[in-house]
PDB file of N, CA and C in Angstrom:
ATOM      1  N   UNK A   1     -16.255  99.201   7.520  1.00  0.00           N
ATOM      2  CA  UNK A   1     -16.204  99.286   8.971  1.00  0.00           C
ATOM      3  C   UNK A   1     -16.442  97.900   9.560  1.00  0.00           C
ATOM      4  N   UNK A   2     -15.602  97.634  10.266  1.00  0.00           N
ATOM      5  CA  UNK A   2     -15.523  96.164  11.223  1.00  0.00           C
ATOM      6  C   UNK A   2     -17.367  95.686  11.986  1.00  0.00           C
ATOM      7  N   UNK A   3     -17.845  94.824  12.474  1.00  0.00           N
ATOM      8  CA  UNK A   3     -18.977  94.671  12.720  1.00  0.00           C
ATOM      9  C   UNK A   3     -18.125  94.068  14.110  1.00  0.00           C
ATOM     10  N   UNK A   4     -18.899  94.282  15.650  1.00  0.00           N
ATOM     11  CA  UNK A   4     -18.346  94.429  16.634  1.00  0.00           C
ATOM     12  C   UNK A   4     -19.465  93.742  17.280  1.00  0.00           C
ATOM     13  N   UNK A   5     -19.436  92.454  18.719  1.00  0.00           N
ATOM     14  CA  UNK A   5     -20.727  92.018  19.135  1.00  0.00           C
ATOM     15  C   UNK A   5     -20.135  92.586  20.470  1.00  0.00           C
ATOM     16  N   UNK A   6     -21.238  93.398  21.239  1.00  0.00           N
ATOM     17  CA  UNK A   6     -21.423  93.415  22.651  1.00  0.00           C
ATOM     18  C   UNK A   6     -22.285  92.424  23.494  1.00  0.00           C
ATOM     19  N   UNK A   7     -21.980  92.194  24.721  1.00  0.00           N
ATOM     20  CA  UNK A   7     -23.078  91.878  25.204  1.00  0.00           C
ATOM     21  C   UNK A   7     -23.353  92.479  26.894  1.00  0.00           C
ATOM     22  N   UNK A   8     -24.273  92.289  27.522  1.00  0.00           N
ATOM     23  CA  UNK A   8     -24.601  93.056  28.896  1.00  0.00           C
ATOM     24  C   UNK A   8     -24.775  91.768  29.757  1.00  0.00           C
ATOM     25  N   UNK A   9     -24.273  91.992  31.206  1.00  0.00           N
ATOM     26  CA  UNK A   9     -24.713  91.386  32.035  1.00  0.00           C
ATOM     27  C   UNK A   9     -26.256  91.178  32.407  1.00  0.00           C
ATOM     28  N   UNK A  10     -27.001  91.935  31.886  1.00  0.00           N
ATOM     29  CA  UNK A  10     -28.603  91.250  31.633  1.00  0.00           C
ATOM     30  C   UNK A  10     -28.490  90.635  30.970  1.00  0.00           C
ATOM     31  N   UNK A  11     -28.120  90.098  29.765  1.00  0.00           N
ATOM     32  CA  UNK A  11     -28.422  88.985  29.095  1.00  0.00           C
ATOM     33  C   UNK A  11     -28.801  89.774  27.176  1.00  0.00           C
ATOM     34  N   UNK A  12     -28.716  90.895  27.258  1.00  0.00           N
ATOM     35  CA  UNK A  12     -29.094  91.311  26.198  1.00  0.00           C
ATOM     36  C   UNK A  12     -27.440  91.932  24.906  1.00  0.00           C
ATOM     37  N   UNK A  13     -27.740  91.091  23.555  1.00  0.00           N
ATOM     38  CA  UNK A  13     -26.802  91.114  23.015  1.00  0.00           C
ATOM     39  C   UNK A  13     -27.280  91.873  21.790  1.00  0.00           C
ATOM     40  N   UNK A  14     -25.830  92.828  21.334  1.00  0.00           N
ATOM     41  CA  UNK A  14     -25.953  93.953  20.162  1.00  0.00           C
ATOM     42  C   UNK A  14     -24.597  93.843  19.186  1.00  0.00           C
ATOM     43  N   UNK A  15     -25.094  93.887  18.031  1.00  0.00           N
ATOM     44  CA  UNK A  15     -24.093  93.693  16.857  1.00  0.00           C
ATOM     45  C   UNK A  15     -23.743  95.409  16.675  1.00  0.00           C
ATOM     46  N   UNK A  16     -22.486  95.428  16.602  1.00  0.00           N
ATOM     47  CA  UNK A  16     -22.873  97.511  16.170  1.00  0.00           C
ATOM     48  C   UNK A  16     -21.371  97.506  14.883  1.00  0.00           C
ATOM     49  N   UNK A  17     -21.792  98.004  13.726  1.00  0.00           N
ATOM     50  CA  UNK A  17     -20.731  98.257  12.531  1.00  0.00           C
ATOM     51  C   UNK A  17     -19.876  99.971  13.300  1.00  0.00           C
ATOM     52  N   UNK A  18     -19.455 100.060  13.112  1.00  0.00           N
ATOM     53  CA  UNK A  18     -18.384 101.661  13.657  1.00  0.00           C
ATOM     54  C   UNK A  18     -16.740 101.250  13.232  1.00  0.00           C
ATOM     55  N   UNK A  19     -16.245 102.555  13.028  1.00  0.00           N
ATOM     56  CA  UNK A  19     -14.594 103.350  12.490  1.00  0.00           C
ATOM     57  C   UNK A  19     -13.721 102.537  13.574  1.00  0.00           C
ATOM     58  N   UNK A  20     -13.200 101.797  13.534  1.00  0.00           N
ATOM     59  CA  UNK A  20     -12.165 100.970  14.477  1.00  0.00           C
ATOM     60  C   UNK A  20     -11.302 102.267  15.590  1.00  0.00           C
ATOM     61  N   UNK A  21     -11.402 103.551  15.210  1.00  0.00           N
ATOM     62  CA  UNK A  21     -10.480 104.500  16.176  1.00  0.00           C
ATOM     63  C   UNK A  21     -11.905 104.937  16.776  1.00  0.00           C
ATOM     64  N   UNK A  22     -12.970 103.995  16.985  1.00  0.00           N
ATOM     65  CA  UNK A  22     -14.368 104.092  18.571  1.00  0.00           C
ATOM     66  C   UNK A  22     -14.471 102.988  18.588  1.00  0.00           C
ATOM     67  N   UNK A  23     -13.458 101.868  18.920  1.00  0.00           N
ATOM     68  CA  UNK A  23     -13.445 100.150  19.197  1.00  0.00           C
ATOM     69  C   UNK A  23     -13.417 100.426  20.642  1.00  0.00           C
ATOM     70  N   UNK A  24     -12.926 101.095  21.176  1.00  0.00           N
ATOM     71  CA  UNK A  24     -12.703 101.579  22.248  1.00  0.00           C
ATOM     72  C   UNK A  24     -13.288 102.128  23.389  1.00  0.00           C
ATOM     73  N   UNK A  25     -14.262 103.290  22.662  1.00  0.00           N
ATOM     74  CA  UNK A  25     -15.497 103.681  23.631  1.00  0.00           C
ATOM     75  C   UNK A  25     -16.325 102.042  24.176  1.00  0.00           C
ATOM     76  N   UNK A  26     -16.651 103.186  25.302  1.00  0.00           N
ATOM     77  CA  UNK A  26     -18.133 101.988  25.992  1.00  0.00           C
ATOM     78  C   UNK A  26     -19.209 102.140  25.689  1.00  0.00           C
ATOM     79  N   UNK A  27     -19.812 100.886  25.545  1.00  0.00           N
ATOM     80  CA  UNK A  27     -21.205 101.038  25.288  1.00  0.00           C
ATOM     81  C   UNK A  27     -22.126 101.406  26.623  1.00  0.00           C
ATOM     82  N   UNK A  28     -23.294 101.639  26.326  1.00  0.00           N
ATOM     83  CA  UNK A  28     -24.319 101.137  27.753  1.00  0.00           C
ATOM     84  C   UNK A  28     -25.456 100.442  27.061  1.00  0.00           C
ATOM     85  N   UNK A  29     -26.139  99.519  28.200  1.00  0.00           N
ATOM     86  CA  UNK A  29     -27.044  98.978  27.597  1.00  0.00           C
ATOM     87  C   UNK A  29     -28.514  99.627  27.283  1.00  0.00           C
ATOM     88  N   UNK A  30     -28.686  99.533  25.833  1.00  0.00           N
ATOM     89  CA  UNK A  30     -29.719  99.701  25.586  1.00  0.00           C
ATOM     90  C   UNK A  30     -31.505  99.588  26.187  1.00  0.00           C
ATOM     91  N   UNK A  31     -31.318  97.999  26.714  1.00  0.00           N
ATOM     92  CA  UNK A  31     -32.016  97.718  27.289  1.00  0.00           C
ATOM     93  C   UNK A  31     -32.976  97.879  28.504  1.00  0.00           C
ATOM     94  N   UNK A  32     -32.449  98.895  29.236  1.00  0.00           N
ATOM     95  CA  UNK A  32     -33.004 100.092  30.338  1.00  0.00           C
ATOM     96  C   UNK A  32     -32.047  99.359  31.135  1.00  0.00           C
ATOM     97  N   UNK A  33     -31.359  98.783  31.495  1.00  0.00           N
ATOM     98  CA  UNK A  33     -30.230  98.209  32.661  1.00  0.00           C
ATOM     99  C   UNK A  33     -29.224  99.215  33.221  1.00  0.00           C
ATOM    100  N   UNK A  34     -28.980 100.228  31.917  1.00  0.00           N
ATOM    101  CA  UNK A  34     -28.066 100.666  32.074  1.00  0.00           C
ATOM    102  C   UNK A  34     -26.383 100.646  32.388  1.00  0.00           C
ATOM    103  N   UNK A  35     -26.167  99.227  32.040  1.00  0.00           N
ATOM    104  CA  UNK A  35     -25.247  98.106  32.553  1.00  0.00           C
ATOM    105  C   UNK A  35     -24.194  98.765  31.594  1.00  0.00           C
ATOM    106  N   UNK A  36     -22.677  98.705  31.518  1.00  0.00           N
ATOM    107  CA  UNK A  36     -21.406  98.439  30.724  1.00  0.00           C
ATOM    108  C   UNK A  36     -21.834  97.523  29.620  1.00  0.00           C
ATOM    109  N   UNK A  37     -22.193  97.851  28.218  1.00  0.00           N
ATOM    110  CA  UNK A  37     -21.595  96.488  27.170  1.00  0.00           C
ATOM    111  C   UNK A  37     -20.103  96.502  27.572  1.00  0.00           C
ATOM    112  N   UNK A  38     -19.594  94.958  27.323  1.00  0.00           N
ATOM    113  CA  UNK A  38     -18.618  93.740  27.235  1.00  0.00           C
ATOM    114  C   UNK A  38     -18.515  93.726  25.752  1.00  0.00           C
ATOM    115  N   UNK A  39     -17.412  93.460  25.178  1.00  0.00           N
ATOM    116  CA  UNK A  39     -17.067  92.978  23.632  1.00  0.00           C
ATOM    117  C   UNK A  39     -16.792  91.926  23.810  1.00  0.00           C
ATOM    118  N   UNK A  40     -17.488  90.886  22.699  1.00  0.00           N
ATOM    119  CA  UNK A  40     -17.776  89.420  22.820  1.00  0.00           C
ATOM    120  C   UNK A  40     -16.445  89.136  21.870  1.00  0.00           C
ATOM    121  N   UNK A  41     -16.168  88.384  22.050  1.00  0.00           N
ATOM    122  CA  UNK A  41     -14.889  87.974  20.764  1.00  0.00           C
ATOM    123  C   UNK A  41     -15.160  86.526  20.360  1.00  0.00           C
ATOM    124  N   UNK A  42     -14.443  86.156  18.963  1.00  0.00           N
ATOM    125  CA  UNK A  42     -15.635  85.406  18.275  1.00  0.00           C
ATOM    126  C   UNK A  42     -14.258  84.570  17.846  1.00  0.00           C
ATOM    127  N   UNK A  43     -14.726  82.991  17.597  1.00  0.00           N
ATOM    128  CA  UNK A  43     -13.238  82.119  17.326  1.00  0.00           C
ATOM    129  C   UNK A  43     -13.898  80.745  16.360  1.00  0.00           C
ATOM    130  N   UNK A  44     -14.017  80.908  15.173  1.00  0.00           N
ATOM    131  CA  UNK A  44     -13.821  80.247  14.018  1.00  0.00           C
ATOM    132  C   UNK A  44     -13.301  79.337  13.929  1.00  0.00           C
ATOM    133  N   UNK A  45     -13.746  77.907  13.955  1.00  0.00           N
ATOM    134  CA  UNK A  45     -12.568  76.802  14.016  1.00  0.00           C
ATOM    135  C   UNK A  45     -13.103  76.147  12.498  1.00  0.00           C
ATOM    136  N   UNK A  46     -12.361  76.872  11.450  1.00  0.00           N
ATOM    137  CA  UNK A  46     -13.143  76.418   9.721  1.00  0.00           C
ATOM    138  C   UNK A  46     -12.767  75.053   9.481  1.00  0.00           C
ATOM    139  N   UNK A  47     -12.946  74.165   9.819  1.00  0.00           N
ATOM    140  CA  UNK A  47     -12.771  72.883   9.169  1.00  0.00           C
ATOM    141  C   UNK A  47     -11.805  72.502   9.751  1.00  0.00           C
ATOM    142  N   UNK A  48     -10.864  72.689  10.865  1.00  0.00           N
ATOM    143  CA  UNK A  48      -9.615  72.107  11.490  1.00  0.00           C
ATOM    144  C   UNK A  48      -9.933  71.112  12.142  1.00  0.00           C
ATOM    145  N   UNK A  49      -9.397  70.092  12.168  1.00  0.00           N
ATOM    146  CA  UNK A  49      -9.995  68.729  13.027  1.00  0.00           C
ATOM    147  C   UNK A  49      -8.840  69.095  14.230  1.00  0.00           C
ATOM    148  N   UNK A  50      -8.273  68.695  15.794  1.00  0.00           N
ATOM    149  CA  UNK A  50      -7.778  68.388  16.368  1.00  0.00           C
ATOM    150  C   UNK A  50      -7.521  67.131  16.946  1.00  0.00           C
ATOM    151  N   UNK A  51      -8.408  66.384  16.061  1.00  0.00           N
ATOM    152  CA  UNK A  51      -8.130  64.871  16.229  1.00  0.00           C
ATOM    153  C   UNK A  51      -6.793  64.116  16.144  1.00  0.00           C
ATOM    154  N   UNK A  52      -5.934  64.643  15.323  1.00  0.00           N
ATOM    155  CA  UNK A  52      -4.710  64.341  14.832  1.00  0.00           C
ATOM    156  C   UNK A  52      -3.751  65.179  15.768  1.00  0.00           C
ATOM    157  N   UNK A  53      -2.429  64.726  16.196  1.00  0.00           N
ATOM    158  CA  UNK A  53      -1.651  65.685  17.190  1.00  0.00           C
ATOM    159  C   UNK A  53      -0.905  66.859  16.455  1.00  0.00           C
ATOM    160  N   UNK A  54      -1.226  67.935  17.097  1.00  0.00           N
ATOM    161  CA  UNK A  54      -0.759  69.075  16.588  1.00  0.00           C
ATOM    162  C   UNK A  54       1.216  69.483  16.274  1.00  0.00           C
ATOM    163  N   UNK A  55       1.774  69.809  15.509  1.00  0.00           N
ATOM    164  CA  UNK A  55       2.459  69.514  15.177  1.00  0.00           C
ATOM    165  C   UNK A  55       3.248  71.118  15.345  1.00  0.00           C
ATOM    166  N   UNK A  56       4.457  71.451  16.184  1.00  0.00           N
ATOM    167  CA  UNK A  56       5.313  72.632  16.170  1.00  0.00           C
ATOM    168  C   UNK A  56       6.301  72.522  15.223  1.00  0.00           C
ATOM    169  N   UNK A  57       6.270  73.488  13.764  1.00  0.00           N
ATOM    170  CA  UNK A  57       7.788  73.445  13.269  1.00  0.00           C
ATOM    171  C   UNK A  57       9.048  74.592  13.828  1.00  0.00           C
ATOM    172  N   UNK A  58       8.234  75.349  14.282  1.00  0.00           N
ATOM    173  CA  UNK A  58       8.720  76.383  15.487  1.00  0.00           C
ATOM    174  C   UNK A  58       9.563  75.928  16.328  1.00  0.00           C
ATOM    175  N   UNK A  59       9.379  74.774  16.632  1.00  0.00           N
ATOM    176  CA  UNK A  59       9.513  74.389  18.530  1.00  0.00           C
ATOM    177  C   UNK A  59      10.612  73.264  18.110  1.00  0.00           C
ATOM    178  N   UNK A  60      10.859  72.709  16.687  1.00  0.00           N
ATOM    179  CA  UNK A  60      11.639  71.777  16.107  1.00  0.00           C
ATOM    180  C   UNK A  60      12.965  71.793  16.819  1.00  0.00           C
ATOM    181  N   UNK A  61      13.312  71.067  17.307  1.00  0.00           N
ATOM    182  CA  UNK A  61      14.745  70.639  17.526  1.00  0.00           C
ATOM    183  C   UNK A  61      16.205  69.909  16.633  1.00  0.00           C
ATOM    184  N   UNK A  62      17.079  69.807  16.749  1.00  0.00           N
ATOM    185  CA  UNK A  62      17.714  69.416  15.773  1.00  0.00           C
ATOM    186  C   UNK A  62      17.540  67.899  16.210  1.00  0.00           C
ATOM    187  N   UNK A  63      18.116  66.938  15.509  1.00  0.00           N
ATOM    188  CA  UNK A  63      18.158  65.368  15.490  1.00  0.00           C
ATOM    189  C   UNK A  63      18.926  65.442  16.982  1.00  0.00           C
ATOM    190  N   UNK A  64      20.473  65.456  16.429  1.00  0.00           N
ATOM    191  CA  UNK A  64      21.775  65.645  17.454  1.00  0.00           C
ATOM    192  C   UNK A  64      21.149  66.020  18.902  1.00  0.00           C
ATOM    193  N   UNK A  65      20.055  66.871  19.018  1.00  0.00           N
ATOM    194  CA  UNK A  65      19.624  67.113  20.749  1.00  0.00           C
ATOM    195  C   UNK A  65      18.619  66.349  20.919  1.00  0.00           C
ATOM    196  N   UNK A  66      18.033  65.235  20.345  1.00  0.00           N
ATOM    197  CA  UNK A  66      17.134  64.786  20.787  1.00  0.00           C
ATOM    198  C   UNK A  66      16.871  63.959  22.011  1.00  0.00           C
ATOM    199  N   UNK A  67      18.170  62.922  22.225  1.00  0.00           N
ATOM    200  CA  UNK A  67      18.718  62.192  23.211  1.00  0.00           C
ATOM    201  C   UNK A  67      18.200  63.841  24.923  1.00  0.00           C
ATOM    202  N   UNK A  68      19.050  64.666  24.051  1.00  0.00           N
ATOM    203  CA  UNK A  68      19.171  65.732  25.552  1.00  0.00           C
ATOM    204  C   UNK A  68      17.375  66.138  25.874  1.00  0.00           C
ATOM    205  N   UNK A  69      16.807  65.962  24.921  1.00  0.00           N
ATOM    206  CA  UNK A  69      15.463  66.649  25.095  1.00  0.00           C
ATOM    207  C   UNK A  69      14.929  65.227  25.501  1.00  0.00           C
ATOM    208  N   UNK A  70      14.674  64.143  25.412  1.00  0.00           N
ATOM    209  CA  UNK A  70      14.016  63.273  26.164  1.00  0.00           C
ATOM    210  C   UNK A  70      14.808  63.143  27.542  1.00  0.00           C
ATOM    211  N   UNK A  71      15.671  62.788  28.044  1.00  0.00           N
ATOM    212  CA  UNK A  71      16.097  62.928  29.388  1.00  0.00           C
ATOM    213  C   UNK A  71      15.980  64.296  29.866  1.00  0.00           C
ATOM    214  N   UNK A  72      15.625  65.506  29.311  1.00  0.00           N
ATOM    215  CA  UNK A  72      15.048  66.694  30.413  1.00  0.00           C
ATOM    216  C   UNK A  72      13.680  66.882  30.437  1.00  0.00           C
ATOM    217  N   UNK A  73      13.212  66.542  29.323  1.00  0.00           N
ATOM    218  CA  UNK A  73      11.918  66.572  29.245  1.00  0.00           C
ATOM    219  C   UNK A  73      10.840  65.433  28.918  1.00  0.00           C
ATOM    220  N   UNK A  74      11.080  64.745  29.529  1.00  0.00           N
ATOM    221  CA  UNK A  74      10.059  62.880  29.269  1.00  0.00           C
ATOM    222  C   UNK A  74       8.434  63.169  28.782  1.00  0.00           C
ATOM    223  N   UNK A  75       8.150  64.151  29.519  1.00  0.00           N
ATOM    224  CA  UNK A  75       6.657  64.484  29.364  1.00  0.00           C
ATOM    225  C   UNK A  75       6.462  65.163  27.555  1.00  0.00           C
ATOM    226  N   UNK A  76       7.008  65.041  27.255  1.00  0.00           N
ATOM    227  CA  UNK A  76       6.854  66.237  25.829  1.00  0.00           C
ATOM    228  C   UNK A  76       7.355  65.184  24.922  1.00  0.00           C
ATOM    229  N   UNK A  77       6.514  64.458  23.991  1.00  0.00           N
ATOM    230  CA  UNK A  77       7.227  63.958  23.047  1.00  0.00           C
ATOM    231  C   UNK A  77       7.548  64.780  21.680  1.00  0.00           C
ATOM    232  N   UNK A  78       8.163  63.645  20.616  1.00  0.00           N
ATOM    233  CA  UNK A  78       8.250  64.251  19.872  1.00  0.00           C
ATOM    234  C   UNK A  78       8.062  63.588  18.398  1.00  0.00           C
ATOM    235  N   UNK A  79       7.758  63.961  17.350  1.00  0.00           N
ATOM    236  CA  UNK A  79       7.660  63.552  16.508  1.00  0.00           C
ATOM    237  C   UNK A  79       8.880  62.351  15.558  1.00  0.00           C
ATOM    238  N   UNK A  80       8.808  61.527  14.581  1.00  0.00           N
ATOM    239  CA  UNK A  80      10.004  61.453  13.625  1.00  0.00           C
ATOM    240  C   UNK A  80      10.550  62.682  12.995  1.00  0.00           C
ATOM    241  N   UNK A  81      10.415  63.714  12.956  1.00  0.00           N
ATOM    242  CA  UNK A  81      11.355  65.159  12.603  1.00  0.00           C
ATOM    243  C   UNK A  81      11.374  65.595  13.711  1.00  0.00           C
ATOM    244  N   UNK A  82      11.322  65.583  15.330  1.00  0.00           N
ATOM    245  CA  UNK A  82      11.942  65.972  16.128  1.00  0.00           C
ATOM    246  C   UNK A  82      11.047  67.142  16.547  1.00  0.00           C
ATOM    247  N   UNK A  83       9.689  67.406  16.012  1.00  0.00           N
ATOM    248  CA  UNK A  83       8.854  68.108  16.570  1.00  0.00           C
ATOM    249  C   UNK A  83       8.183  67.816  17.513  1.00  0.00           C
ATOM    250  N   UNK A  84       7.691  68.967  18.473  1.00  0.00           N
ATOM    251  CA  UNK A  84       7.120  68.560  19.608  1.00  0.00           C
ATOM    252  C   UNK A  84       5.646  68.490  19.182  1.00  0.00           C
ATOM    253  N   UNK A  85       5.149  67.272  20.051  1.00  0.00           N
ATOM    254  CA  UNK A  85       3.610  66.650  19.487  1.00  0.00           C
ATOM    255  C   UNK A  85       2.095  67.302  20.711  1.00  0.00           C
TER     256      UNK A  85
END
């Protein structure tokens, strides 16, 4: 079972394990507030630096349009393979 963090507009925060088909129900706060728990969502950045410019192979253009993509778009560069940086 998934481990889920709430938290309350008082200030009071709860970890709760539960069946992902009650991700859904609401909590209330424990705390006598009686407030709505909020689901906190949680974002892991494992060792990625962003120091270096991020690189689209998605967004890649061919060589042949590159000329057309700097005269429509000046603000957006692009890489030596024609990726946007």
């Amino acid at each position: 079972m998934p481990l889920y963090k709430f938290a309350c507009d008082c200030g009071y925060k709860q970890e709760v394990t539960w069946p992902m088909s009650r991700s859904s129900e609401l909590l209330r706060c424990e705390r006598g507030c009686d407030g709505r728990m909020y689901r906190v969502y949680n974002f892991h950045n494992k060792g990625m630096s962003y120091k270096r410019p991020i690189h689209s192979d998605s967004l890649a253009i061919a060589p042949s349009q590159r000329n057309e993509h700097e005269q429509r778009f000046p603000n957006i560069k692009l890489d030596n393979q024609c990726r946007p940086i």
